[in-house]
ModelCIF file with pLDDT and N, C-alpha, C, O atoms, coordinates in Angstrom:
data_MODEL
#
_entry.id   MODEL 
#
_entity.id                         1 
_entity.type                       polymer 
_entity.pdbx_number_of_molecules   1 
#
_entity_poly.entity_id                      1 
_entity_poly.type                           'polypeptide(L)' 
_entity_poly.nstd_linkage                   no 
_entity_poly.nstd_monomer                   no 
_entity_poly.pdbx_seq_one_letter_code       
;(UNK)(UNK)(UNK)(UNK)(UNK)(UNK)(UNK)(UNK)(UNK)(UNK)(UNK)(UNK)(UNK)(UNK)(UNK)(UNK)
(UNK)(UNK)(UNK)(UNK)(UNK)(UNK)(UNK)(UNK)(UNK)(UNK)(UNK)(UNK)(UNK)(UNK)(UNK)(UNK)
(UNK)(UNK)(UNK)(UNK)(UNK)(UNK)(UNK)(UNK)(UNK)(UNK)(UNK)
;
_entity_poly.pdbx_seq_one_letter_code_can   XXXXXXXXXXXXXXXXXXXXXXXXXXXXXXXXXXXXXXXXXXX 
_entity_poly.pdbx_strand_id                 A 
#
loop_
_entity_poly_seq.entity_id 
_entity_poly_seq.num 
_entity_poly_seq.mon_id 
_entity_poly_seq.hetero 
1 1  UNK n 
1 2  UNK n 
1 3  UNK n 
1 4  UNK n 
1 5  UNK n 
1 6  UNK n 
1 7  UNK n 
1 8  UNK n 
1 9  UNK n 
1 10 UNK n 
1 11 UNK n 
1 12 UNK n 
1 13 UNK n 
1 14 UNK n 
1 15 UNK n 
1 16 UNK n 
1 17 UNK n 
1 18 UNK n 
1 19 UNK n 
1 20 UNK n 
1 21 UNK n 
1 22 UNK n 
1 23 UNK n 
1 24 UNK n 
1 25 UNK n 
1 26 UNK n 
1 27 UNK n 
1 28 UNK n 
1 29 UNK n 
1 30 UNK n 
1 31 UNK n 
1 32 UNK n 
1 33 UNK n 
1 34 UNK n 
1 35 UNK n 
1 36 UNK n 
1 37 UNK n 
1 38 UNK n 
1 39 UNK n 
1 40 UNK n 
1 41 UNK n 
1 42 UNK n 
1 43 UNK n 
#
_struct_asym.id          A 
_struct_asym.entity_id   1 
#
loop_
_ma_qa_metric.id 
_ma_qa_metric.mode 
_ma_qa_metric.name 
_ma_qa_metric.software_group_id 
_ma_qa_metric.type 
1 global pLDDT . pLDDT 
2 local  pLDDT . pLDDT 
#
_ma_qa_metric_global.metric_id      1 
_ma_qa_metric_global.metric_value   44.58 
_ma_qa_metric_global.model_id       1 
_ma_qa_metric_global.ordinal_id     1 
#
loop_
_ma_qa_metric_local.label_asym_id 
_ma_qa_metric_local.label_comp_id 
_ma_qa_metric_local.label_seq_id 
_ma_qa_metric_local.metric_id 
_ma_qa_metric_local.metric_value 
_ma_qa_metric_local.model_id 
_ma_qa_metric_local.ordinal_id 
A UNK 1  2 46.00 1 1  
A UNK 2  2 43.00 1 2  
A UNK 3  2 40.00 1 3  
A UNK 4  2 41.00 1 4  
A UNK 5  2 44.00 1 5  
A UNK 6  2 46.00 1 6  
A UNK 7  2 43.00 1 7  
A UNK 8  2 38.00 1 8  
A UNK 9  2 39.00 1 9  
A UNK 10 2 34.00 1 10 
A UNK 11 2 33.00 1 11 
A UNK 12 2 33.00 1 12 
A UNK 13 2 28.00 1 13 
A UNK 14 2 29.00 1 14 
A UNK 15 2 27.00 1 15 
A UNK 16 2 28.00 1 16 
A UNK 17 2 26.00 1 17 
A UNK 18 2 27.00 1 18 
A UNK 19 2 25.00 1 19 
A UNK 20 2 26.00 1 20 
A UNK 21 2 25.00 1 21 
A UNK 22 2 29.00 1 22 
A UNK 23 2 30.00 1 23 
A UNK 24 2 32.00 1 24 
A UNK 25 2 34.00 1 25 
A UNK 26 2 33.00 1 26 
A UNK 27 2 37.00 1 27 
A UNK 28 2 34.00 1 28 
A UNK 29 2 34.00 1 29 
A UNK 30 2 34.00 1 30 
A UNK 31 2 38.00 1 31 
A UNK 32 2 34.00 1 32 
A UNK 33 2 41.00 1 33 
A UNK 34 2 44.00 1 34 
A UNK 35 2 57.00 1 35 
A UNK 36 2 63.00 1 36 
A UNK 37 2 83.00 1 37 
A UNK 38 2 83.00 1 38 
A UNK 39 2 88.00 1 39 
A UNK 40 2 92.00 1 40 
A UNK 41 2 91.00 1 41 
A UNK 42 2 92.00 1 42 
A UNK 43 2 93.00 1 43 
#
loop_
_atom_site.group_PDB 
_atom_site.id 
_atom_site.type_symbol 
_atom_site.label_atom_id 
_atom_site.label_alt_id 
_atom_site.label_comp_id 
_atom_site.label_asym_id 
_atom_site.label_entity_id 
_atom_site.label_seq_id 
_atom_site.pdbx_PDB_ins_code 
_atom_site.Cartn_x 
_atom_site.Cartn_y 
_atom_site.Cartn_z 
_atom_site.occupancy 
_atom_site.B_iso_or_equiv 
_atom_site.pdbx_formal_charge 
_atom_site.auth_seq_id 
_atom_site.auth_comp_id 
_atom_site.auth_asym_id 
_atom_site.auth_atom_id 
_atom_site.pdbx_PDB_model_num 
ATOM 1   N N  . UNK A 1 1  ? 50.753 20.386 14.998 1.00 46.00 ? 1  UNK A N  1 
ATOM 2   C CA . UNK A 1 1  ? 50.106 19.729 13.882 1.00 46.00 ? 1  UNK A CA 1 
ATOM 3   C C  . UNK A 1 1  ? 49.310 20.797 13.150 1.00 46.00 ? 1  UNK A C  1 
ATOM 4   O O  . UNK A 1 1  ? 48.536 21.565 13.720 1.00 46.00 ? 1  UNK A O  1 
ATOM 5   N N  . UNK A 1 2  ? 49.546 20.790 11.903 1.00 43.00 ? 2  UNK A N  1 
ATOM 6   C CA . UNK A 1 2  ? 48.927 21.974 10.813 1.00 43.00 ? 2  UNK A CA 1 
ATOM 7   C C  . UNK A 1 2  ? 48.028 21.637 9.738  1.00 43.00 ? 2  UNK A C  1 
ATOM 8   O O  . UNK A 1 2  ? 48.444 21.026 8.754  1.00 43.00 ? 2  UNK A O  1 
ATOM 9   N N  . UNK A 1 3  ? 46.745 22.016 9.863  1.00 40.00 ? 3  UNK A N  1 
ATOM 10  C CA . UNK A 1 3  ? 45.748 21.557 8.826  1.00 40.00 ? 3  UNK A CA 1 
ATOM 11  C C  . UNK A 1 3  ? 46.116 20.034 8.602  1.00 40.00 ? 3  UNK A C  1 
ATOM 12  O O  . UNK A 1 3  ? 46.270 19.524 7.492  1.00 40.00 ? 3  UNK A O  1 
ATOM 13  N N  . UNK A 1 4  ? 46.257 19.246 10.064 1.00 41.00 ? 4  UNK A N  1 
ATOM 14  C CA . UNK A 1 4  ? 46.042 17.553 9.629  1.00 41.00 ? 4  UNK A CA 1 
ATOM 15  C C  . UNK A 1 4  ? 47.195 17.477 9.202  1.00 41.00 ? 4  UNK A C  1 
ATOM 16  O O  . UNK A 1 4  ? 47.196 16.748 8.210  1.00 41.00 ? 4  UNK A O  1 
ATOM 17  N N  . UNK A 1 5  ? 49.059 18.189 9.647  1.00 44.00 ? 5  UNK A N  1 
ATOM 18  C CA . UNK A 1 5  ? 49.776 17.785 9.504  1.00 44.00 ? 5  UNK A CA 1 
ATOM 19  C C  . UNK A 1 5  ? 50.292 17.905 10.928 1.00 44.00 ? 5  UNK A C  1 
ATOM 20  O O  . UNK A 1 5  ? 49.913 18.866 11.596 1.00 44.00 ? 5  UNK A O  1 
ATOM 21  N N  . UNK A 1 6  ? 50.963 17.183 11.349 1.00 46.00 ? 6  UNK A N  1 
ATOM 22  C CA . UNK A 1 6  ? 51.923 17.115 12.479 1.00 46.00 ? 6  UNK A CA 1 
ATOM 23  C C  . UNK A 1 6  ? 53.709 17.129 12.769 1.00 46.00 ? 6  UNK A C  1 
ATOM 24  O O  . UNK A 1 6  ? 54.364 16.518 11.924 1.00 46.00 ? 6  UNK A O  1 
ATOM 25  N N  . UNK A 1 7  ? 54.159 17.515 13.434 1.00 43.00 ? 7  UNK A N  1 
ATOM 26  C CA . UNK A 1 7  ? 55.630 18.219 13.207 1.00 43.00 ? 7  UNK A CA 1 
ATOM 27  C C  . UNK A 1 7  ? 56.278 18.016 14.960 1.00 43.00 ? 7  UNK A C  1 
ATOM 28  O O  . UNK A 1 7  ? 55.981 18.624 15.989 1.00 43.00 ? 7  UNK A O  1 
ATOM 29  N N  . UNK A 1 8  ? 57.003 17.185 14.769 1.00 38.00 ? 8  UNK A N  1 
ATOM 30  C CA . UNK A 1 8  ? 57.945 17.195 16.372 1.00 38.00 ? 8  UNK A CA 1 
ATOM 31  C C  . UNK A 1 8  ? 59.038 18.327 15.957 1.00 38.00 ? 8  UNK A C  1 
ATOM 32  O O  . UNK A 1 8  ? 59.507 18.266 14.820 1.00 38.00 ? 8  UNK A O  1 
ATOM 33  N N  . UNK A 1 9  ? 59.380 19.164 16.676 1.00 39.00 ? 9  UNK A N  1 
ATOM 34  C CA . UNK A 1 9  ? 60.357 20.357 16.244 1.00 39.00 ? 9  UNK A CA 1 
ATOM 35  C C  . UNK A 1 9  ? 61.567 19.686 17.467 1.00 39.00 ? 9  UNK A C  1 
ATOM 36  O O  . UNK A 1 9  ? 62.767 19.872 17.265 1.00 39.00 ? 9  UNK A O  1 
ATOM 37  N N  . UNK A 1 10 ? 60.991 18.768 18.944 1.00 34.00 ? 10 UNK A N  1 
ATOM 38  C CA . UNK A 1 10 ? 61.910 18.838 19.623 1.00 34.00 ? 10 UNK A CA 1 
ATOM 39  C C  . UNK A 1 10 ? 62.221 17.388 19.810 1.00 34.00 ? 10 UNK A C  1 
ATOM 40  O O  . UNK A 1 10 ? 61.363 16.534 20.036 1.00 34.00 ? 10 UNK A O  1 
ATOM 41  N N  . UNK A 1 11 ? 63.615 17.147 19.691 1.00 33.00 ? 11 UNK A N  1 
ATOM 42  C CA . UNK A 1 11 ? 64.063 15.488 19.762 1.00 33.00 ? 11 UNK A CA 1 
ATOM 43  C C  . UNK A 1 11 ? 63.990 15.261 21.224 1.00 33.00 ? 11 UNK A C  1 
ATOM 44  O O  . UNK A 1 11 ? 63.716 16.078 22.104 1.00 33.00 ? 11 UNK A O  1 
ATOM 45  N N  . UNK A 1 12 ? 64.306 13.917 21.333 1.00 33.00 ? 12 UNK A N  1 
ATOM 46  C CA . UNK A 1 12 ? 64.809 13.324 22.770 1.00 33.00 ? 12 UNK A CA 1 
ATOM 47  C C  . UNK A 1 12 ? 65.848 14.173 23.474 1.00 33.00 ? 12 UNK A C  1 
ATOM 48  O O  . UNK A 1 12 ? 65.775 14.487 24.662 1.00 33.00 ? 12 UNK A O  1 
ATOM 49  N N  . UNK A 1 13 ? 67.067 14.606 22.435 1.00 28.00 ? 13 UNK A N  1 
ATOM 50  C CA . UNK A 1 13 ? 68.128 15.365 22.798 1.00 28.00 ? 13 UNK A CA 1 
ATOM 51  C C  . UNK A 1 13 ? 67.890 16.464 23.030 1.00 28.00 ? 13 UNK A C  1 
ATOM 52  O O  . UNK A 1 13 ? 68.746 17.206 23.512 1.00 28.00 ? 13 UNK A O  1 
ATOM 53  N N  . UNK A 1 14 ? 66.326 16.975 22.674 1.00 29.00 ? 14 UNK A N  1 
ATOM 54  C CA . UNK A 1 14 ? 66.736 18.608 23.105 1.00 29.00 ? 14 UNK A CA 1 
ATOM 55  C C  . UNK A 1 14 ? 65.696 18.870 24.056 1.00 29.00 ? 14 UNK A C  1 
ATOM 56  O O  . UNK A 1 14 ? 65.441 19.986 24.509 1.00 29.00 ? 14 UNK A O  1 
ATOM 57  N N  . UNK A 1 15 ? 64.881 17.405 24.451 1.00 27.00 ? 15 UNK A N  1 
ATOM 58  C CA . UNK A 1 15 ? 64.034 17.552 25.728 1.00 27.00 ? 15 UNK A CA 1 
ATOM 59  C C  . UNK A 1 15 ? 65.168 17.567 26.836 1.00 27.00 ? 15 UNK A C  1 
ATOM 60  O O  . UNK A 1 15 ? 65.008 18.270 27.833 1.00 27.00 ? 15 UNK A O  1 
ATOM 61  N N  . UNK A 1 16 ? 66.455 16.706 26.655 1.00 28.00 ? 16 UNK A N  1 
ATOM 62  C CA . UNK A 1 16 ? 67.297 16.540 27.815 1.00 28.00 ? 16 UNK A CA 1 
ATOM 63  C C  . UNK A 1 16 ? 68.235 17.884 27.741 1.00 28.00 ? 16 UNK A C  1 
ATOM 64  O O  . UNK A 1 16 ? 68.995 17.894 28.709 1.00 28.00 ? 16 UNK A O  1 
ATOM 65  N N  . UNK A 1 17 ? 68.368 18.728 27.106 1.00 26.00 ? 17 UNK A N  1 
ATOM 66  C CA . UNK A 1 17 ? 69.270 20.105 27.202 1.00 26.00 ? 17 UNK A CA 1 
ATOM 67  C C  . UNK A 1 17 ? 68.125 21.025 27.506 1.00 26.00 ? 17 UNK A C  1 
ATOM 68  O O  . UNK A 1 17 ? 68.228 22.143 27.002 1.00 26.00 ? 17 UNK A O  1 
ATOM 69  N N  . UNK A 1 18 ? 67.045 20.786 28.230 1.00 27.00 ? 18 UNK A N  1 
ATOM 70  C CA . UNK A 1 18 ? 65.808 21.660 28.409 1.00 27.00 ? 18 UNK A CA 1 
ATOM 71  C C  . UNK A 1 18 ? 66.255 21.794 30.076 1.00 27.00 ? 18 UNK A C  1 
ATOM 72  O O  . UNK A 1 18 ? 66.621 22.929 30.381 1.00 27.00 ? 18 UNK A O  1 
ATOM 73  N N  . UNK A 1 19 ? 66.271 20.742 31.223 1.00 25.00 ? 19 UNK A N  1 
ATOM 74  C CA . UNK A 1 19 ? 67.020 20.745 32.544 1.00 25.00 ? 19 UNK A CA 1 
ATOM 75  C C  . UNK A 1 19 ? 68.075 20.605 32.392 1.00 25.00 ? 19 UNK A C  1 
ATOM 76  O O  . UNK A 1 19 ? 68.260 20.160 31.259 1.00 25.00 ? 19 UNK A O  1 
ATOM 77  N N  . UNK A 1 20 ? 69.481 20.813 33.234 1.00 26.00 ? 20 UNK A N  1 
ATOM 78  C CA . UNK A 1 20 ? 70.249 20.022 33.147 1.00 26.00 ? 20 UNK A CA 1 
ATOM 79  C C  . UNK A 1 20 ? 70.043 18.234 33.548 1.00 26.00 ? 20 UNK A C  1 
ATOM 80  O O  . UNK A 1 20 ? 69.035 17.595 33.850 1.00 26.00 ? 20 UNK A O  1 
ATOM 81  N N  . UNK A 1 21 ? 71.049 17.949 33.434 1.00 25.00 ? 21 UNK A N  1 
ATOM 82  C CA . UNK A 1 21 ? 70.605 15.962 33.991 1.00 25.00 ? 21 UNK A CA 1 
ATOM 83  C C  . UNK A 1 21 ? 71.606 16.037 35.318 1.00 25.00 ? 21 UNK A C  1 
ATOM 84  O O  . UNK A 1 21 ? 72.475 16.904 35.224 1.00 25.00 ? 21 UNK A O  1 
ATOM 85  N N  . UNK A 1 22 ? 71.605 15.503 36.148 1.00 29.00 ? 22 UNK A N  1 
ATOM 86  C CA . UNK A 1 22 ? 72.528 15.248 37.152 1.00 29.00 ? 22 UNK A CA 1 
ATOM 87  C C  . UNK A 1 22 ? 73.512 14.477 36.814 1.00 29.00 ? 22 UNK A C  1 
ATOM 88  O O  . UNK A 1 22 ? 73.488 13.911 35.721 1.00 29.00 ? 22 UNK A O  1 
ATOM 89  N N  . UNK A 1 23 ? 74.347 14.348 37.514 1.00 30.00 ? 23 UNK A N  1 
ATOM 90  C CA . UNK A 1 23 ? 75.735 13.748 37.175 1.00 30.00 ? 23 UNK A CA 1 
ATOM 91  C C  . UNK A 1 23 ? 75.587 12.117 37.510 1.00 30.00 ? 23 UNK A C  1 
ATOM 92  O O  . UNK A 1 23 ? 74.948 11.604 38.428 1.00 30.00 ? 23 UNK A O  1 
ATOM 93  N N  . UNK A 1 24 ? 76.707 11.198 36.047 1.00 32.00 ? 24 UNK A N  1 
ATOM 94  C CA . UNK A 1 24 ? 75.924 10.063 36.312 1.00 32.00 ? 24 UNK A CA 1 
ATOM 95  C C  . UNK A 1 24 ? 76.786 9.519  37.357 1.00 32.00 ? 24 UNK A C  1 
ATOM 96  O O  . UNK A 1 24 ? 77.554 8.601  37.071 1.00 32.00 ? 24 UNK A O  1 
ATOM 97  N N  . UNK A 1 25 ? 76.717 10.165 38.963 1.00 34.00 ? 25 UNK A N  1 
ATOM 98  C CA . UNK A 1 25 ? 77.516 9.074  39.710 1.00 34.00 ? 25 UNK A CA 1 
ATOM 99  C C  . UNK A 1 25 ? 77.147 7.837  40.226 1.00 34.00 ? 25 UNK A C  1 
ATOM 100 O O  . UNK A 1 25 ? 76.044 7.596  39.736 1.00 34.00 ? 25 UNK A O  1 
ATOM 101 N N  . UNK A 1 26 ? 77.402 7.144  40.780 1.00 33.00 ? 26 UNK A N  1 
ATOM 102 C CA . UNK A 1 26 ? 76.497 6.017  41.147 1.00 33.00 ? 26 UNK A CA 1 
ATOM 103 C C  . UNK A 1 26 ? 74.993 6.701  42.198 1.00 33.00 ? 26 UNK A C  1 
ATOM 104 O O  . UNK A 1 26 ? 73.849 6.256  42.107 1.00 33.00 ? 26 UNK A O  1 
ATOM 105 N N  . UNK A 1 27 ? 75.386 7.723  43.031 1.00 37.00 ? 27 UNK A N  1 
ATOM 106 C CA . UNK A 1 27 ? 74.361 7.873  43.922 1.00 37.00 ? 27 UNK A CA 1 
ATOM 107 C C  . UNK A 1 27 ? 73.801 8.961  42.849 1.00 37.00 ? 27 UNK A C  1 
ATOM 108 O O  . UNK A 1 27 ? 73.329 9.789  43.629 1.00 37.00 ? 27 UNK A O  1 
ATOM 109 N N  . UNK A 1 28 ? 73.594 9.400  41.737 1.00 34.00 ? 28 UNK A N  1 
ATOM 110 C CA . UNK A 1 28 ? 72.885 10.162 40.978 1.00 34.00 ? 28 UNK A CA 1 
ATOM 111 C C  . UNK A 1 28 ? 72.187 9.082  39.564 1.00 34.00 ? 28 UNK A C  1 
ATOM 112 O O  . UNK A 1 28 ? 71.626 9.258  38.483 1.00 34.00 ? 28 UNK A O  1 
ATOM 113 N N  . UNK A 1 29 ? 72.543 8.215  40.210 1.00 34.00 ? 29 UNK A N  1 
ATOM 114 C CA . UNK A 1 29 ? 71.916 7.270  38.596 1.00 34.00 ? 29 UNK A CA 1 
ATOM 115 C C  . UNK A 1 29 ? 70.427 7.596  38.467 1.00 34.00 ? 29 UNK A C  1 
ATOM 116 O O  . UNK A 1 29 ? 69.636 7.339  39.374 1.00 34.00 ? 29 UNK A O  1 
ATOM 117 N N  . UNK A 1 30 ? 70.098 8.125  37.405 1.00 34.00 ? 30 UNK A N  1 
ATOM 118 C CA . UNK A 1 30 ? 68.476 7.824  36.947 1.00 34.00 ? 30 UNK A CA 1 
ATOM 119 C C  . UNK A 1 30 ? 67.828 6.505  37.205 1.00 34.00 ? 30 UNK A C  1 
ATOM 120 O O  . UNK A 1 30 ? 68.240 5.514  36.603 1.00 34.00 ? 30 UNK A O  1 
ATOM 121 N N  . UNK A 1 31 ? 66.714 6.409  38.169 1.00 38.00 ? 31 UNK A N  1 
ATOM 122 C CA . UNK A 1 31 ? 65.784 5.842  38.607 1.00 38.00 ? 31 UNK A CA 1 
ATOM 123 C C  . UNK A 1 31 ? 65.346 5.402  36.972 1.00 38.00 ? 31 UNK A C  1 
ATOM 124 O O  . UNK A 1 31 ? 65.154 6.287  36.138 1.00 38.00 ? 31 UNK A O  1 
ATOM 125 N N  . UNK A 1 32 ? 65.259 4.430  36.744 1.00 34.00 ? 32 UNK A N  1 
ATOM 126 C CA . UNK A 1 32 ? 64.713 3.833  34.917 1.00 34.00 ? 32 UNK A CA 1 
ATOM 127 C C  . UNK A 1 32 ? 63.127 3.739  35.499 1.00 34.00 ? 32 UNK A C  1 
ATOM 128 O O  . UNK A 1 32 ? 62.282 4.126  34.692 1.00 34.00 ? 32 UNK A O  1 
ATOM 129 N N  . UNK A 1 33 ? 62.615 3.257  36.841 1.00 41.00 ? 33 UNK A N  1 
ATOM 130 C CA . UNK A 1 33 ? 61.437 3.177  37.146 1.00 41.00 ? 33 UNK A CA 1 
ATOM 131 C C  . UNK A 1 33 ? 60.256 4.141  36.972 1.00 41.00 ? 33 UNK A C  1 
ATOM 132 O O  . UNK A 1 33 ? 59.035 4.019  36.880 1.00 41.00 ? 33 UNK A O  1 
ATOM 133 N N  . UNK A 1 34 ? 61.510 5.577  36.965 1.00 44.00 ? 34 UNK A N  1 
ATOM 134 C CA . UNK A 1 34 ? 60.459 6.545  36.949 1.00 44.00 ? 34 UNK A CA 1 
ATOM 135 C C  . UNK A 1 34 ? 59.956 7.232  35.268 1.00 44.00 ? 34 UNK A C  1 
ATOM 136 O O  . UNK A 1 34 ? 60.780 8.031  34.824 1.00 44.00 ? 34 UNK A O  1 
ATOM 137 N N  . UNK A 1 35 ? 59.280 7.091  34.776 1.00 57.00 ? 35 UNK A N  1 
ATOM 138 C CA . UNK A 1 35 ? 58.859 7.469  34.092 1.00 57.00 ? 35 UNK A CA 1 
ATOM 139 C C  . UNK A 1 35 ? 58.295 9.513  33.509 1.00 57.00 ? 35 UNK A C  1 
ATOM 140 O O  . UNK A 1 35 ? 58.360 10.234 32.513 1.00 57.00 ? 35 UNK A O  1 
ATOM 141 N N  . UNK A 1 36 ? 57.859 9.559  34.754 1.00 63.00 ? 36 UNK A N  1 
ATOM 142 C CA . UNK A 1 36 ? 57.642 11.289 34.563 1.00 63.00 ? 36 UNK A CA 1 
ATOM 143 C C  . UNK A 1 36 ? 56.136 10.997 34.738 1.00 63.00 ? 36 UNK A C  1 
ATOM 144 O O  . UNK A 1 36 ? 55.592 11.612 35.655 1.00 63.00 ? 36 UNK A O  1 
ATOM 145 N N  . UNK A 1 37 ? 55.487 10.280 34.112 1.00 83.00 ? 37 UNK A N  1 
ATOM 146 C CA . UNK A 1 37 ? 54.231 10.069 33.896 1.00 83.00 ? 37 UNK A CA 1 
ATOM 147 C C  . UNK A 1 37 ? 53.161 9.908  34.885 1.00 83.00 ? 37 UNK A C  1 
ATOM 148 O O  . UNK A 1 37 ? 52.023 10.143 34.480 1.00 83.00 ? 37 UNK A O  1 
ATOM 149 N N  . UNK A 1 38 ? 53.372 9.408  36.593 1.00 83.00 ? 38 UNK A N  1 
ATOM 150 C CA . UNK A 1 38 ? 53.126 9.309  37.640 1.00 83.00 ? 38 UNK A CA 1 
ATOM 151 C C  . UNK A 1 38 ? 52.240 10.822 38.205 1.00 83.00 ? 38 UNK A C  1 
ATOM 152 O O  . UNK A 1 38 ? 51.195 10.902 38.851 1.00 83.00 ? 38 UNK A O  1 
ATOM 153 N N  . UNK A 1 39 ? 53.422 12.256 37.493 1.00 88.00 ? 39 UNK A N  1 
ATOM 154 C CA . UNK A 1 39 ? 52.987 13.070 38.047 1.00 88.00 ? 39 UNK A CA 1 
ATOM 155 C C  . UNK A 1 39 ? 52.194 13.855 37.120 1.00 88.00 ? 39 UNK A C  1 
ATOM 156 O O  . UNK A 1 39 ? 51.809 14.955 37.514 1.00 88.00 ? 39 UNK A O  1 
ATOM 157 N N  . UNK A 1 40 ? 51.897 13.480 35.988 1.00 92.00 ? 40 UNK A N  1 
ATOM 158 C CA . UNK A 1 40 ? 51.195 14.074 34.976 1.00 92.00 ? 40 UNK A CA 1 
ATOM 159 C C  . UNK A 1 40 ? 49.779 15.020 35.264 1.00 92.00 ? 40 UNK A C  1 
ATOM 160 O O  . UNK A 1 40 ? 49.510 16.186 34.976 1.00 92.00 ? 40 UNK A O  1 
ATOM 161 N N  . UNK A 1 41 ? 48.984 13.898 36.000 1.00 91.00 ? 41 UNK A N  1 
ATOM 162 C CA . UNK A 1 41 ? 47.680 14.754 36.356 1.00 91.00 ? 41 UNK A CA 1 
ATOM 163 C C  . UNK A 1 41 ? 47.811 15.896 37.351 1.00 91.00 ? 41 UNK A C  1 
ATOM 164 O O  . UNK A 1 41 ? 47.096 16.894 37.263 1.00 91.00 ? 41 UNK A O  1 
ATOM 165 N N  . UNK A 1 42 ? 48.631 15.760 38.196 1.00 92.00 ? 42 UNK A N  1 
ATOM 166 C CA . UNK A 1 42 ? 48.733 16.703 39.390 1.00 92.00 ? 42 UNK A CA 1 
ATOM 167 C C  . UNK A 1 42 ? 49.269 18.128 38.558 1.00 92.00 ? 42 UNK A C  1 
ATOM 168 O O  . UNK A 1 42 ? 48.673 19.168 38.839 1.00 92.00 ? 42 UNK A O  1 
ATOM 169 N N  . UNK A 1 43 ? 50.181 18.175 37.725 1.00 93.00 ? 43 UNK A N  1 
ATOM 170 C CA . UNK A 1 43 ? 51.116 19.365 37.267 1.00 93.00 ? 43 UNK A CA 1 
ATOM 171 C C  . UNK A 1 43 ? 49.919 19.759 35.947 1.00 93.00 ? 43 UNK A C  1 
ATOM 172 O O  . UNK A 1 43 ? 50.133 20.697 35.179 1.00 93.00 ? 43 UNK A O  1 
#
């Protein structure tokens, strides 16, 4: 954010090409429960 302007440079799509993602097999499905947010204060 610049002199009271603000600017996302990175989409949804290029937070997910930042790790890879695991493969969607059934035993690799993304947990929807988890949020990321749980571990916020600790990191």
């Amino acid at each position: 954010l610049t002199s009271g302007s603000a600017m996302v440079r990175t989409s949804d799509r290029g937070l997910a090409t930042a790790t890879p993602l695991t493969p969607k097999t059934p035993e690799h499905q993304p947990d929807i429960s988890v949020t990321g947010i749980e571990h916020y204060k600790s990191i």
